[in-house]
N, C-alpha and C. Protein backbone atom coordinates (compact mmCIF):
# COMPACT_ATOMS: atom_id res chain seq x y z
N UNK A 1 50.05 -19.40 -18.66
CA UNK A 1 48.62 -19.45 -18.42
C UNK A 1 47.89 -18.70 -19.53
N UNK A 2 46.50 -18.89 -19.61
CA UNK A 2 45.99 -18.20 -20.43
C UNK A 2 45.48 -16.84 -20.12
N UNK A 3 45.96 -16.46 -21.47
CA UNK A 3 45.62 -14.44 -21.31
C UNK A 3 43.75 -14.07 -21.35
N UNK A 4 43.50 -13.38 -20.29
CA UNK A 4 42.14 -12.98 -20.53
C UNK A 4 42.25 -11.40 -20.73
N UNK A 5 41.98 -11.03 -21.32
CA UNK A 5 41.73 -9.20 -21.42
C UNK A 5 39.98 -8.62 -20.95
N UNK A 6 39.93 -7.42 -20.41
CA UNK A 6 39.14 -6.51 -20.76
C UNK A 6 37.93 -6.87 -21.85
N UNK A 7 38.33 -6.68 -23.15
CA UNK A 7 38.27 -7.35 -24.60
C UNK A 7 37.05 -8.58 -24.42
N UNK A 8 38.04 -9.77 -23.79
CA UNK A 8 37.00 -11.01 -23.87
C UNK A 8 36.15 -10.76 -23.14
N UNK A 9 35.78 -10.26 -21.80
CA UNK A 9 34.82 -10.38 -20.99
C UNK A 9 33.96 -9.34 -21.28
N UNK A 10 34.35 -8.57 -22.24
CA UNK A 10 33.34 -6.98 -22.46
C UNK A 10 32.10 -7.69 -23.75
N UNK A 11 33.22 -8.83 -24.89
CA UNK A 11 32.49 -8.99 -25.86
C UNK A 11 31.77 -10.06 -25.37
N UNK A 12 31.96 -11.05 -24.40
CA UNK A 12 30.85 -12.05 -24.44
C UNK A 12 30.04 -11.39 -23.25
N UNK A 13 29.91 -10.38 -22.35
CA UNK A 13 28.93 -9.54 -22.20
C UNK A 13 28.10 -9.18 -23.23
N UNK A 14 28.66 -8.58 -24.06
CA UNK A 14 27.66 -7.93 -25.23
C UNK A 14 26.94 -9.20 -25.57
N UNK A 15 27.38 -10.36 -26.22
CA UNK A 15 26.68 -10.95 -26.94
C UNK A 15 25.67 -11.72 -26.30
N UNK A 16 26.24 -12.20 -25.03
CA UNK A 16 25.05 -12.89 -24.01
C UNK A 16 24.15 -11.63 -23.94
N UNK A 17 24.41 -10.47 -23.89
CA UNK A 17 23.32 -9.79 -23.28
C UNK A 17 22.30 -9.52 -24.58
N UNK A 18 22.91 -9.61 -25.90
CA UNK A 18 22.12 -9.50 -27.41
C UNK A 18 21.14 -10.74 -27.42
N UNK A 19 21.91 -11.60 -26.88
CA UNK A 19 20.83 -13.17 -27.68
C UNK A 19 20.06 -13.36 -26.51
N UNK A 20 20.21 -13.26 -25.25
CA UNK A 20 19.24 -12.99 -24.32
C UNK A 20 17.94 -12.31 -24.35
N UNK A 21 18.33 -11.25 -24.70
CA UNK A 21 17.03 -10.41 -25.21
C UNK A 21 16.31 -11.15 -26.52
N UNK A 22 16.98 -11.84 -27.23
CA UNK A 22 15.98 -12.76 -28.29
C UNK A 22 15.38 -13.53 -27.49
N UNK A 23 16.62 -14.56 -27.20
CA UNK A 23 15.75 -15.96 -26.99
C UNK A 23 16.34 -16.16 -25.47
N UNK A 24 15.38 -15.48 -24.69
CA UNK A 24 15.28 -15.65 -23.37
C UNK A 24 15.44 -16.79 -22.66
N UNK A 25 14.76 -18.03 -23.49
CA UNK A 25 14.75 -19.48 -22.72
C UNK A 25 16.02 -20.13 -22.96
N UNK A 26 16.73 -19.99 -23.59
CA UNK A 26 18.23 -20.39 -24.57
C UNK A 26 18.78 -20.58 -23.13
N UNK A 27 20.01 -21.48 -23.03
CA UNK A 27 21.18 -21.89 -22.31
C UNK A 27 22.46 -21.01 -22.84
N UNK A 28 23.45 -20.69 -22.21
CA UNK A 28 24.39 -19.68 -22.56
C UNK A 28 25.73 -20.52 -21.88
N UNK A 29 26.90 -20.52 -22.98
CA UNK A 29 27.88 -21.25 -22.23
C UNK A 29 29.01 -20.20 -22.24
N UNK A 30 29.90 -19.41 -21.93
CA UNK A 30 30.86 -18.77 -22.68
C UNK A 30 32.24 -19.09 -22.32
N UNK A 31 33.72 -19.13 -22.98
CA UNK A 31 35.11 -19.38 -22.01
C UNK A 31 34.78 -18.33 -20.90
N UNK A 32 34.64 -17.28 -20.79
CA UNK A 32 35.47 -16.66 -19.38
C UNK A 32 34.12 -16.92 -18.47
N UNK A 33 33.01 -16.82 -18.81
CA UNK A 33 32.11 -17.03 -17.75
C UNK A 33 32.46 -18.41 -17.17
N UNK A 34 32.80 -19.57 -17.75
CA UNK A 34 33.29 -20.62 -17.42
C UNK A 34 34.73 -20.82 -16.27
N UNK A 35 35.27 -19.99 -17.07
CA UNK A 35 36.54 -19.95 -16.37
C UNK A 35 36.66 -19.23 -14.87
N UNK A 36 35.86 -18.50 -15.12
CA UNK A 36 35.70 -17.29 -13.82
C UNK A 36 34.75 -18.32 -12.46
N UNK A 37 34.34 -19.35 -13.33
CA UNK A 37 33.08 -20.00 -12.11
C UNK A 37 34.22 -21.23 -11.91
N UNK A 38 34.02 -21.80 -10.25
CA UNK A 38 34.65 -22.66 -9.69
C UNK A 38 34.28 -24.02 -10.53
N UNK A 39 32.82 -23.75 -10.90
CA UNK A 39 32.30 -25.30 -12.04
C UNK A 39 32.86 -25.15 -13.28
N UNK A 40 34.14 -25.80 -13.21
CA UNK A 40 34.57 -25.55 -14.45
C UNK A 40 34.12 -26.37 -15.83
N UNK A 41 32.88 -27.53 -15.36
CA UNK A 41 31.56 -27.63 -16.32
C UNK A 41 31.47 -26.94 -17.18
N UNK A 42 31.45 -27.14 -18.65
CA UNK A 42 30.52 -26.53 -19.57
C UNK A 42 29.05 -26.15 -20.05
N UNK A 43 28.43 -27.22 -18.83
CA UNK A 43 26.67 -26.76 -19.05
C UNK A 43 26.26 -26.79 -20.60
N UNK A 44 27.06 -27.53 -21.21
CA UNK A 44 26.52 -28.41 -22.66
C UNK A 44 25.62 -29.40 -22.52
N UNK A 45 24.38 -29.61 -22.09
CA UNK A 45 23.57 -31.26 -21.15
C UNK A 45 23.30 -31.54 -22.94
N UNK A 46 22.89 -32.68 -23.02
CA UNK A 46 22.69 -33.81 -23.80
C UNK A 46 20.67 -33.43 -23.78
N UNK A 47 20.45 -32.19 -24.10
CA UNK A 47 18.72 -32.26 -24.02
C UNK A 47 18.77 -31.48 -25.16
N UNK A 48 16.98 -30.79 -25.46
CA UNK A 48 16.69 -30.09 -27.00
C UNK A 48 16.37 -28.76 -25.57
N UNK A 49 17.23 -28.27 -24.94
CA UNK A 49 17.49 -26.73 -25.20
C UNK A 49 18.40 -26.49 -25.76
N UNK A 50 18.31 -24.70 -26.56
CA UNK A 50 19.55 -24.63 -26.95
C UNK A 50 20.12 -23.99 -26.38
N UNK A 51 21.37 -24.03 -26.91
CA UNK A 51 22.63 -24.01 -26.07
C UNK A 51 23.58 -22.80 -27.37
N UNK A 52 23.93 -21.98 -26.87
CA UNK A 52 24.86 -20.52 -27.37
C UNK A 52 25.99 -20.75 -26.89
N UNK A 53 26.78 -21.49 -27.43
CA UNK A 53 28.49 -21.49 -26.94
C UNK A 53 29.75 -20.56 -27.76
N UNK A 54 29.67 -19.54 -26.97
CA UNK A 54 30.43 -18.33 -27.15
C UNK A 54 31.79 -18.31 -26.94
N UNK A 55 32.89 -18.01 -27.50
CA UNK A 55 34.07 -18.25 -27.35
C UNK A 55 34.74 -16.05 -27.46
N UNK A 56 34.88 -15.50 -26.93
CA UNK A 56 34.83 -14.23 -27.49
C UNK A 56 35.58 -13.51 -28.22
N UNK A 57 36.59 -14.23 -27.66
CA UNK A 57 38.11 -13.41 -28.58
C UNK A 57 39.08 -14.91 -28.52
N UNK A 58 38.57 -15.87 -29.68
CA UNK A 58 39.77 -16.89 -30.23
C UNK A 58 40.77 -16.42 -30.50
N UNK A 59 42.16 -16.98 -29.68
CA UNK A 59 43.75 -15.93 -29.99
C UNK A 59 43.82 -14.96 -29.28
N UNK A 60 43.73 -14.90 -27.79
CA UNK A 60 43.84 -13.85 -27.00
C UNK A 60 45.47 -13.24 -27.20
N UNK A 61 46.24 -14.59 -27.02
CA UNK A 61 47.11 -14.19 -27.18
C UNK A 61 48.16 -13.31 -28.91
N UNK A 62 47.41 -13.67 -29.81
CA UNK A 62 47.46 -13.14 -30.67
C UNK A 62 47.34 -11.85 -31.11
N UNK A 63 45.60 -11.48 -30.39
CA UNK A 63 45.04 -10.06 -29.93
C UNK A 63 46.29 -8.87 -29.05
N UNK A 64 46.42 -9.61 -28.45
CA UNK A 64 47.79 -8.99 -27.57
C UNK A 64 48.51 -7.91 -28.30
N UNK A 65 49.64 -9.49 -29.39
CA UNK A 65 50.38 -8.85 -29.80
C UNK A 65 50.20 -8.45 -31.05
N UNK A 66 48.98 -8.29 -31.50
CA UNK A 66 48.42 -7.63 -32.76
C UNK A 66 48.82 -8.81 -33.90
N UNK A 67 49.06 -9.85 -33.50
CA UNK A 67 49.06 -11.06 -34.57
C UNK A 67 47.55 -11.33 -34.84
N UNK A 68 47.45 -10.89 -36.75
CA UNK A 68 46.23 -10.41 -36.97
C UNK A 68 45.06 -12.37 -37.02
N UNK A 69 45.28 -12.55 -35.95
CA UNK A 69 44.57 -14.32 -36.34
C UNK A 69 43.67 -14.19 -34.69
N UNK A 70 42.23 -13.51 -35.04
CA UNK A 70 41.83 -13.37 -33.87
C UNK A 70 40.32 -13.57 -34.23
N UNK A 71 39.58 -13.96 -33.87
CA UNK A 71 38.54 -14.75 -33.92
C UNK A 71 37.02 -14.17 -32.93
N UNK A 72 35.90 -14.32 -33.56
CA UNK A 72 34.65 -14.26 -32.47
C UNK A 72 33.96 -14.88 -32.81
N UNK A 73 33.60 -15.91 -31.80
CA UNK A 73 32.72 -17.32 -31.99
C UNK A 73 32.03 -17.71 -31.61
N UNK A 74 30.10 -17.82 -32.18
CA UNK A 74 29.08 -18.12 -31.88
C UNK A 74 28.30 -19.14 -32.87
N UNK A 75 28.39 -20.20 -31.48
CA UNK A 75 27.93 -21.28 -31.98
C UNK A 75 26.06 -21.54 -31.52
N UNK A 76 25.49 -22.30 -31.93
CA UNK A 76 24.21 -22.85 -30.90
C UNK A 76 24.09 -24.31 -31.24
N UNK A 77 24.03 -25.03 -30.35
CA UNK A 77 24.08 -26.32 -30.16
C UNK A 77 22.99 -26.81 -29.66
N UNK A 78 22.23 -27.99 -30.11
CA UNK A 78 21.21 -28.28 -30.03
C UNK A 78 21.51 -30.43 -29.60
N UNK A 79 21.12 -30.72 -28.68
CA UNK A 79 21.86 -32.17 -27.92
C UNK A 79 22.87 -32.64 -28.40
N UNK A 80 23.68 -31.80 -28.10
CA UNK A 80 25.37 -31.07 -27.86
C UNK A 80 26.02 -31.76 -29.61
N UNK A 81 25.23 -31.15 -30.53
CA UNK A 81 25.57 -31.12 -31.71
C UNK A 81 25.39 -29.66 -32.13
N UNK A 82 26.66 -28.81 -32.82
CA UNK A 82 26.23 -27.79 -33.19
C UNK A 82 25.47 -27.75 -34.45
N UNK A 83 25.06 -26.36 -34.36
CA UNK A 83 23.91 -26.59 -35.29
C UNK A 83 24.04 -25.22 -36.50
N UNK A 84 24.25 -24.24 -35.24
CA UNK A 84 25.07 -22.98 -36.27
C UNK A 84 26.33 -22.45 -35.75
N UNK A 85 27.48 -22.29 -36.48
CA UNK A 85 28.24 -21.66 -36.58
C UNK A 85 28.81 -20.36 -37.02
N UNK A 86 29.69 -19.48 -36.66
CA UNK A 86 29.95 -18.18 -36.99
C UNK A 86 31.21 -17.95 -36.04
N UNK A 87 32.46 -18.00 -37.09
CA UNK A 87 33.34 -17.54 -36.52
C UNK A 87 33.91 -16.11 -37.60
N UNK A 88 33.72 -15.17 -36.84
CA UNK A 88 34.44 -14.00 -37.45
C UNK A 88 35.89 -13.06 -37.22
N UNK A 89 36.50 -12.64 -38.05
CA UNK A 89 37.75 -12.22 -37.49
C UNK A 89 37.35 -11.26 -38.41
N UNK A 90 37.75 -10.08 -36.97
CA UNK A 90 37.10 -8.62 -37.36
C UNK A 90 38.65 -7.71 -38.20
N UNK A 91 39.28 -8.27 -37.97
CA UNK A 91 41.02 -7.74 -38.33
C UNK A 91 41.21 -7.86 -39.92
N UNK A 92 40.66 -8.89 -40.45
CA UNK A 92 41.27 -9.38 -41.80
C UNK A 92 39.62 -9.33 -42.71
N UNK A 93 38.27 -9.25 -41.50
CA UNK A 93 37.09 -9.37 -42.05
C UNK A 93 36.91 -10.45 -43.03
N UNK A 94 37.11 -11.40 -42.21
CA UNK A 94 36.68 -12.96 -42.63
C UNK A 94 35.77 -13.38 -42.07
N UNK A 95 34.24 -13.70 -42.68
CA UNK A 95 33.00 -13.97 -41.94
C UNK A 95 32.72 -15.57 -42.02
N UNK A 96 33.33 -16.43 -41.54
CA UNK A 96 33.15 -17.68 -41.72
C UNK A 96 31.57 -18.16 -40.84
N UNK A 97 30.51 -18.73 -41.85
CA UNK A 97 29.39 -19.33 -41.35
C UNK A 97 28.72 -20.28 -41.89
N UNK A 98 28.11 -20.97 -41.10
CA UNK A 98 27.19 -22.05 -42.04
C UNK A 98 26.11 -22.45 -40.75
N UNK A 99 24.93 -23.47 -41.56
CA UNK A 99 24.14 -23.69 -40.58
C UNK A 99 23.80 -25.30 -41.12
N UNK A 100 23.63 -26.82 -40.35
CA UNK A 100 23.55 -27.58 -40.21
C UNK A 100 22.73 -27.79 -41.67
N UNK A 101 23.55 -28.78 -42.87
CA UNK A 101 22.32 -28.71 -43.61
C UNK A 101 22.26 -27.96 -45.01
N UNK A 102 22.67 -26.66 -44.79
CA UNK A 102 22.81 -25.74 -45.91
C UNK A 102 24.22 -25.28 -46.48
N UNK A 103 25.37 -25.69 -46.25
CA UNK A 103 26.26 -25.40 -46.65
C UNK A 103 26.89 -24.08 -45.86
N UNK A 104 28.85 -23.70 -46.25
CA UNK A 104 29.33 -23.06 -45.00
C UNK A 104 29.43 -21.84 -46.55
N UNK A 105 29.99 -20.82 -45.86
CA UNK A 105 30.48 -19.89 -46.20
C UNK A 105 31.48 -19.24 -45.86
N UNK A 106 32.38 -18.29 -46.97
CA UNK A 106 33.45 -17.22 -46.17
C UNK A 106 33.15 -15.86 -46.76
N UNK A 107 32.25 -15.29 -45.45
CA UNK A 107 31.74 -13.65 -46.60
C UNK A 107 30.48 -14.56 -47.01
N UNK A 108 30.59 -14.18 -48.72
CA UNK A 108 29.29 -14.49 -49.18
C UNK A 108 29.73 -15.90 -50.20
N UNK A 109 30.92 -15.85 -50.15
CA UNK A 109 31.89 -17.18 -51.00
C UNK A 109 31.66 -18.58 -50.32
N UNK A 110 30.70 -19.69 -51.66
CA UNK A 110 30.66 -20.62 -50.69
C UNK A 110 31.97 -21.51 -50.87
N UNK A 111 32.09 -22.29 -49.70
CA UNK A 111 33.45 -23.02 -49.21
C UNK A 111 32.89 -24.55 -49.48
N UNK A 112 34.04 -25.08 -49.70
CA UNK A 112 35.97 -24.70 -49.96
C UNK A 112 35.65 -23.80 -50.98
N UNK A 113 37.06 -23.46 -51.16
CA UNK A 113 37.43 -22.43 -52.75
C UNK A 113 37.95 -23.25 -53.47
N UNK A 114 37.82 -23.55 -54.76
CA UNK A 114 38.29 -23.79 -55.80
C UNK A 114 40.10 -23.63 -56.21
N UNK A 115 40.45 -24.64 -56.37
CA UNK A 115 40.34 -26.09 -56.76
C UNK A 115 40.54 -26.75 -55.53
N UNK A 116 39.20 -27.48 -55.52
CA UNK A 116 39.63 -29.41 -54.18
C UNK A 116 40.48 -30.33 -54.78
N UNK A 117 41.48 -30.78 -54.20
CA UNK A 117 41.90 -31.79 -55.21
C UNK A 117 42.35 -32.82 -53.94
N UNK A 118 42.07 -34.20 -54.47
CA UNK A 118 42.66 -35.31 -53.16
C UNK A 118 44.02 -34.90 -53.18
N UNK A 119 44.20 -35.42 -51.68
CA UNK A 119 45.59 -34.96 -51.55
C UNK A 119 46.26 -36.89 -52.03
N UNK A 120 47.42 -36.66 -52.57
CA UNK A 120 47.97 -37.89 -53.10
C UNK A 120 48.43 -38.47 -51.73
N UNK A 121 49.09 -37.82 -50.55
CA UNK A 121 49.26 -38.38 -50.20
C UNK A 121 50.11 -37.33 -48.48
N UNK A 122 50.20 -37.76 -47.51
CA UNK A 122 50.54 -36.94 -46.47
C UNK A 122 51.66 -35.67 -47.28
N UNK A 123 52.06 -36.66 -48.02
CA UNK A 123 54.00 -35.70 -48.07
C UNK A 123 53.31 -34.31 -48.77
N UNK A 124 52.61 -34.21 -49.33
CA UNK A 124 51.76 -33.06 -49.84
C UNK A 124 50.99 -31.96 -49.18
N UNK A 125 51.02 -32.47 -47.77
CA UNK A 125 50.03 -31.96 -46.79
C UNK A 125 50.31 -30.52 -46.32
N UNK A 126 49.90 -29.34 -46.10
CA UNK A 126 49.91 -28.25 -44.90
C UNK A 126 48.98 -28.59 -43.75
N UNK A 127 49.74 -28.49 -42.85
CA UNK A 127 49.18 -29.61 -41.65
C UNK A 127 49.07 -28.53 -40.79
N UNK A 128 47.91 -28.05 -40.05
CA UNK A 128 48.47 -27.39 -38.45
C UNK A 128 48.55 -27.82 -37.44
N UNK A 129 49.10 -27.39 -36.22
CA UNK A 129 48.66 -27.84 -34.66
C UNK A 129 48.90 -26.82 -33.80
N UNK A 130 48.06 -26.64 -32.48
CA UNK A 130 48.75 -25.82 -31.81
C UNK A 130 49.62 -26.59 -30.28
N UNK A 131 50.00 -25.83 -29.67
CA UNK A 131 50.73 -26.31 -28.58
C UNK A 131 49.98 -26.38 -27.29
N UNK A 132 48.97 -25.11 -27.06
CA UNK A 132 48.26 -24.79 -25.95
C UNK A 132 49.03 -24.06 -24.99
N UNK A 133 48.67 -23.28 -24.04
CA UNK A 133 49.14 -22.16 -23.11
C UNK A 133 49.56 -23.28 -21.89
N UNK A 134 49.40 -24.71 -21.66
CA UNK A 134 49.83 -25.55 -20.31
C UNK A 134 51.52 -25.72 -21.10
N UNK A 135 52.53 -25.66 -20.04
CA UNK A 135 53.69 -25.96 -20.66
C UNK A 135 54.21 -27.16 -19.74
N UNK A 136 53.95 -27.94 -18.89
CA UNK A 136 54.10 -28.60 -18.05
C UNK A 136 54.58 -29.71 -18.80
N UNK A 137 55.75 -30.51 -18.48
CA UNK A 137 56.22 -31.54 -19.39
C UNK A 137 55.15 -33.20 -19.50
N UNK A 138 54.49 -32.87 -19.06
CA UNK A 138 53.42 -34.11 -18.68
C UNK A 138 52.25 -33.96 -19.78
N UNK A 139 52.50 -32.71 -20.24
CA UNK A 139 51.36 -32.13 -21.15
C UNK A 139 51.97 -32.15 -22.74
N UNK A 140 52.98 -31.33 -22.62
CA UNK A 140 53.48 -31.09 -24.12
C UNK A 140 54.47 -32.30 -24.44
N UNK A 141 55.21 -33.37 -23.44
CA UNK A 141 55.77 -34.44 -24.04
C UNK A 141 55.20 -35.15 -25.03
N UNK A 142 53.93 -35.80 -24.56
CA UNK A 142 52.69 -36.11 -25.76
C UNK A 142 52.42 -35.72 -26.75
N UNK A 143 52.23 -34.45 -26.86
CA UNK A 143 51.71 -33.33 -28.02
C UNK A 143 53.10 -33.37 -29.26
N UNK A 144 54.32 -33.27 -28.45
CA UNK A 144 55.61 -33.19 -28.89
C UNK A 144 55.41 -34.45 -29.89
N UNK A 145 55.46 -35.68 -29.12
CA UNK A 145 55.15 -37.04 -29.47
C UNK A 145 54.54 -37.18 -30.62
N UNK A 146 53.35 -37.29 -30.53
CA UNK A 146 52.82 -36.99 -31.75
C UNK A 146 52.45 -35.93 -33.13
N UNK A 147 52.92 -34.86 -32.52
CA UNK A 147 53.61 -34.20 -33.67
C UNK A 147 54.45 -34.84 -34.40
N UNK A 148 55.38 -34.98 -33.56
CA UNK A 148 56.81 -35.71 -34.32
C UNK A 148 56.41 -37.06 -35.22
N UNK A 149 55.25 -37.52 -35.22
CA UNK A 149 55.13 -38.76 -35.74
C UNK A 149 54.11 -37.94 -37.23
N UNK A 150 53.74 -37.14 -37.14
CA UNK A 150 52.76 -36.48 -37.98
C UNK A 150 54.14 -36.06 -39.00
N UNK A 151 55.31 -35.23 -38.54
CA UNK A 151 55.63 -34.68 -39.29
C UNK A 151 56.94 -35.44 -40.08
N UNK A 152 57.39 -36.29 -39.20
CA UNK A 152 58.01 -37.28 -39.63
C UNK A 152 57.29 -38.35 -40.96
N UNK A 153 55.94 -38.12 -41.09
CA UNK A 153 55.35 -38.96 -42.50
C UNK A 153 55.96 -39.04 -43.59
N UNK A 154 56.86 -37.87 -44.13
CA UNK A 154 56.70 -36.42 -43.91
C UNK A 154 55.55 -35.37 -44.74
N UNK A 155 55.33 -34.74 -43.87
CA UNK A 155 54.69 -33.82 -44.43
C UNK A 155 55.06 -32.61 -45.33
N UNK A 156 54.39 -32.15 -45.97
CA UNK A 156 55.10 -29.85 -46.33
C UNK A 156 55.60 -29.77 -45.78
N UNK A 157 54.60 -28.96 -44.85
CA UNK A 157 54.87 -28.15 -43.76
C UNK A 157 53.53 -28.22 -42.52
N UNK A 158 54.14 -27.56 -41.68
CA UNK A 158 53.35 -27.70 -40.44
C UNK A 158 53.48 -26.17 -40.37
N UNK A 159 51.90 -25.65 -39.87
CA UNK A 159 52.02 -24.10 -39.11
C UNK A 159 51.11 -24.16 -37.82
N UNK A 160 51.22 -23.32 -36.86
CA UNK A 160 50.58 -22.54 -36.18
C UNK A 160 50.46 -21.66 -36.00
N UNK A 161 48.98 -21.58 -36.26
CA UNK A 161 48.03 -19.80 -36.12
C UNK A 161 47.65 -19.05 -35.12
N UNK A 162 47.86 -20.19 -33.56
CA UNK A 162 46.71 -19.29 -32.63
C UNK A 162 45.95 -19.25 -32.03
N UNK A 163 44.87 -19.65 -33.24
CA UNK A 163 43.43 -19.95 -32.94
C UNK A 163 42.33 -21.60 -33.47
N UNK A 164 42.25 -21.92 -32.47
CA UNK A 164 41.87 -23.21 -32.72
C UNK A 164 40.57 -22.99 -34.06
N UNK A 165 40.14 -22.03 -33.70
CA UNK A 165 38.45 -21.78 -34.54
C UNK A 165 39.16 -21.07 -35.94
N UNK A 166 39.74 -20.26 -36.28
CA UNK A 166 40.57 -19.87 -37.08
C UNK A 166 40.92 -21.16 -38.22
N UNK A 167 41.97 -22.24 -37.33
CA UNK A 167 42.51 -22.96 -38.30
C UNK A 167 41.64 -24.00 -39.05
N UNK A 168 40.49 -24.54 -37.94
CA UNK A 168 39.75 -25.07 -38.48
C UNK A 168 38.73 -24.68 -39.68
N UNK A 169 38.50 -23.23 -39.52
CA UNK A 169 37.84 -22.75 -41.05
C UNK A 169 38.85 -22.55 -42.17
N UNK A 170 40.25 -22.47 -41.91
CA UNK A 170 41.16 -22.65 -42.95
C UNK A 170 40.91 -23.92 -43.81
N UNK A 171 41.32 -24.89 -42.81
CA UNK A 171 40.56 -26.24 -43.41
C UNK A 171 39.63 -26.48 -44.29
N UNK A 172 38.64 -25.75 -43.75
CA UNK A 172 37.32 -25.61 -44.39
C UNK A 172 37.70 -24.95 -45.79
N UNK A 173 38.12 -23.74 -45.22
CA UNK A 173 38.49 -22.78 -46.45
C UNK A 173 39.29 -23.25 -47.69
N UNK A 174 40.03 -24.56 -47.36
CA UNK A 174 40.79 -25.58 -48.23
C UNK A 174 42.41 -24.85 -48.55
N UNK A 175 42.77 -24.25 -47.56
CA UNK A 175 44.46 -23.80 -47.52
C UNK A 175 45.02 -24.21 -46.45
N UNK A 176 44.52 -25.17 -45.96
CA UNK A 176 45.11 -26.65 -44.73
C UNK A 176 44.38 -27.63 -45.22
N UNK A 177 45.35 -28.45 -45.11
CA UNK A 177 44.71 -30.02 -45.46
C UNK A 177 44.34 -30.73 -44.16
N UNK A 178 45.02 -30.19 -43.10
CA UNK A 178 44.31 -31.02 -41.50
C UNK A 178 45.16 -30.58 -40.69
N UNK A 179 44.26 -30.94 -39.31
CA UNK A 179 44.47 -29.86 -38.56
C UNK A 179 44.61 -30.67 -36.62
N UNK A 180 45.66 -31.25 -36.17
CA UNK A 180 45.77 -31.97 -35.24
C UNK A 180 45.83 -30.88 -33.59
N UNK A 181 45.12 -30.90 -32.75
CA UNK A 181 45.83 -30.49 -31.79
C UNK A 181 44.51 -31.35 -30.62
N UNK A 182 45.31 -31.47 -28.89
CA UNK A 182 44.84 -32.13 -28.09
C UNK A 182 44.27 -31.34 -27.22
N UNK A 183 43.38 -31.18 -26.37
CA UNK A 183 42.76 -30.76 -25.24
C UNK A 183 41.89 -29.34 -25.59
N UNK A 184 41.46 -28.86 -26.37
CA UNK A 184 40.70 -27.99 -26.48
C UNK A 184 39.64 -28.19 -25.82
N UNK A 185 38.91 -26.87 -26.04
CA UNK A 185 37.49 -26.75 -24.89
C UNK A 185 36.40 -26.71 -26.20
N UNK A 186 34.97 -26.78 -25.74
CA UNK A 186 34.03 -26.83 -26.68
C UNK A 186 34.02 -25.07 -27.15
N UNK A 187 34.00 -24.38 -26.61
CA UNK A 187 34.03 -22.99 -27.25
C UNK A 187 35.08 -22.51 -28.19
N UNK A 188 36.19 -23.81 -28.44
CA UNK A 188 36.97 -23.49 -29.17
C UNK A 188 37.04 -23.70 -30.77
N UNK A 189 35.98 -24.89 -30.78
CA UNK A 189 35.73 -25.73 -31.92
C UNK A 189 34.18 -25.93 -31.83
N UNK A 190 32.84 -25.30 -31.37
CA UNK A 190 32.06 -25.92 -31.47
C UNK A 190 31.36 -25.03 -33.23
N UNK A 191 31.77 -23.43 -33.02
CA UNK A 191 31.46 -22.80 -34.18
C UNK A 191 32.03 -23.63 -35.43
N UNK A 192 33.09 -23.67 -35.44
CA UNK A 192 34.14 -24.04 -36.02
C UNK A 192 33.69 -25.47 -37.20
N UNK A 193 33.20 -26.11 -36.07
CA UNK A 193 32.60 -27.87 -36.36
C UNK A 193 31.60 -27.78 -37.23
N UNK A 194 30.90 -27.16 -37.31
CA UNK A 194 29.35 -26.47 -37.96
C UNK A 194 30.41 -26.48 -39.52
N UNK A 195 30.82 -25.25 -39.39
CA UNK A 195 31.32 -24.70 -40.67
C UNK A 195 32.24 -25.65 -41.55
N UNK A 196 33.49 -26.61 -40.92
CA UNK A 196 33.93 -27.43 -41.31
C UNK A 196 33.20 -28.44 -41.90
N UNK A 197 32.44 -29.08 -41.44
CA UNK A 197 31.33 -30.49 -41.98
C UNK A 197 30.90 -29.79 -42.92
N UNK A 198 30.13 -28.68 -42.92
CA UNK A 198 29.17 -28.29 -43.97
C UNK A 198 29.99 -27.86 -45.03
N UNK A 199 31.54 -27.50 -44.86
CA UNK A 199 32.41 -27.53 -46.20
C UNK A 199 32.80 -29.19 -46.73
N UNK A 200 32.40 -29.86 -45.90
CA UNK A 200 32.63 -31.20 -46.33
C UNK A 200 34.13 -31.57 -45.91
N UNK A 201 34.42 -31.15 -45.17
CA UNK A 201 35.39 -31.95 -44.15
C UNK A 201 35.26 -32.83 -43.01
């Protein structure tokens, strides 16, 4: 199952209670407030409020065991397109951001980094995926499945980091070439999505 700590529910306290005090009229989505409510709904509606989808500690399980790939993620989504992104990892102080439009960043470095080059072809690829915390054979047979068909192309190599929001700014960051995994939640990828497009992925 998935690990919640202390940690996650203290920081998306803080931050709902920061952007609240801005923008009072705003919609607020976060994982554990989600998780903790029987509506396990995201309250993402398809209208022009916005919407703050908070993810607090990407890689709980990582956080744990001090596997330094740990993530804090604030997105705002505007008719359930994000619009800004910000995923930060306070461990390694990687400030990944961008905003719809203007291009992403890492820090103050704009993204990708130098050199882009097409990839010739899969067999060239660093590919990630993750597995997810469900281990139920109904779940990971699939995942298994198509892994195996990804890596069988063949690829490099294949890694996993952890953190869904993490790998996707790697991507961005241009030290993954792509990045496959199934069933994520919107707080996992909505920061994430922002920053990726606007690196031109």
């Amino acid at each position: 199952a998935d690990l919640v700590t202390q940690t996650d529910t203290k920081v998306e306290a803080l931050i709902f209670s920061t952007l609240r005090q801005k923008y009072p009229s705003h919609k607020f989505v976060g994982e554990e407030s989600v998780s903790a409510s029987e509506d396990k709904k995201t309250g993402i509606a398809d209208d022009d409020v916005p919407t703050w989808v908070i993810d607090p500690v990407d890689g709980t399980t990582n956080f744990v065991h001090g596997f330094p790939f740990v993530a804090v993620c604030i997105a705002l989504v505007l008719n359930r397109v994000p619009i800004v992104g910000v995923v930060y990892n306070p461990i390694l102080d990687e400030m990944f951001h961008a905003v719809r439009g203007q291009g992403a960043k890492l820090n103050d470095t704009p993204l990708p980094l130098p050199p882009t080059l097409p990839l010739p072809s899969l067999a060239t690829a660093l590919v990630a995926t993750e597995y997810g915390s469900d281990r139920q054979p109904s779940i990971l047979t699939p995942k298994f499945n198509a892994l195996h068909k990804v890596v069988a192309s063949p690829v490099r190599g294949v890694r996993s980091m952890g953190s869904a929001a993490l790998t996707m700014c790697y991507v961005a960051k241009g030290v993954l070439d792509a990045y496959w995994e199934a069933g994520v939640h919107a707080w996992d990828v909505a920061a994430s999505t922002v920053i990726l497009r606007e690196a031109g992925g």
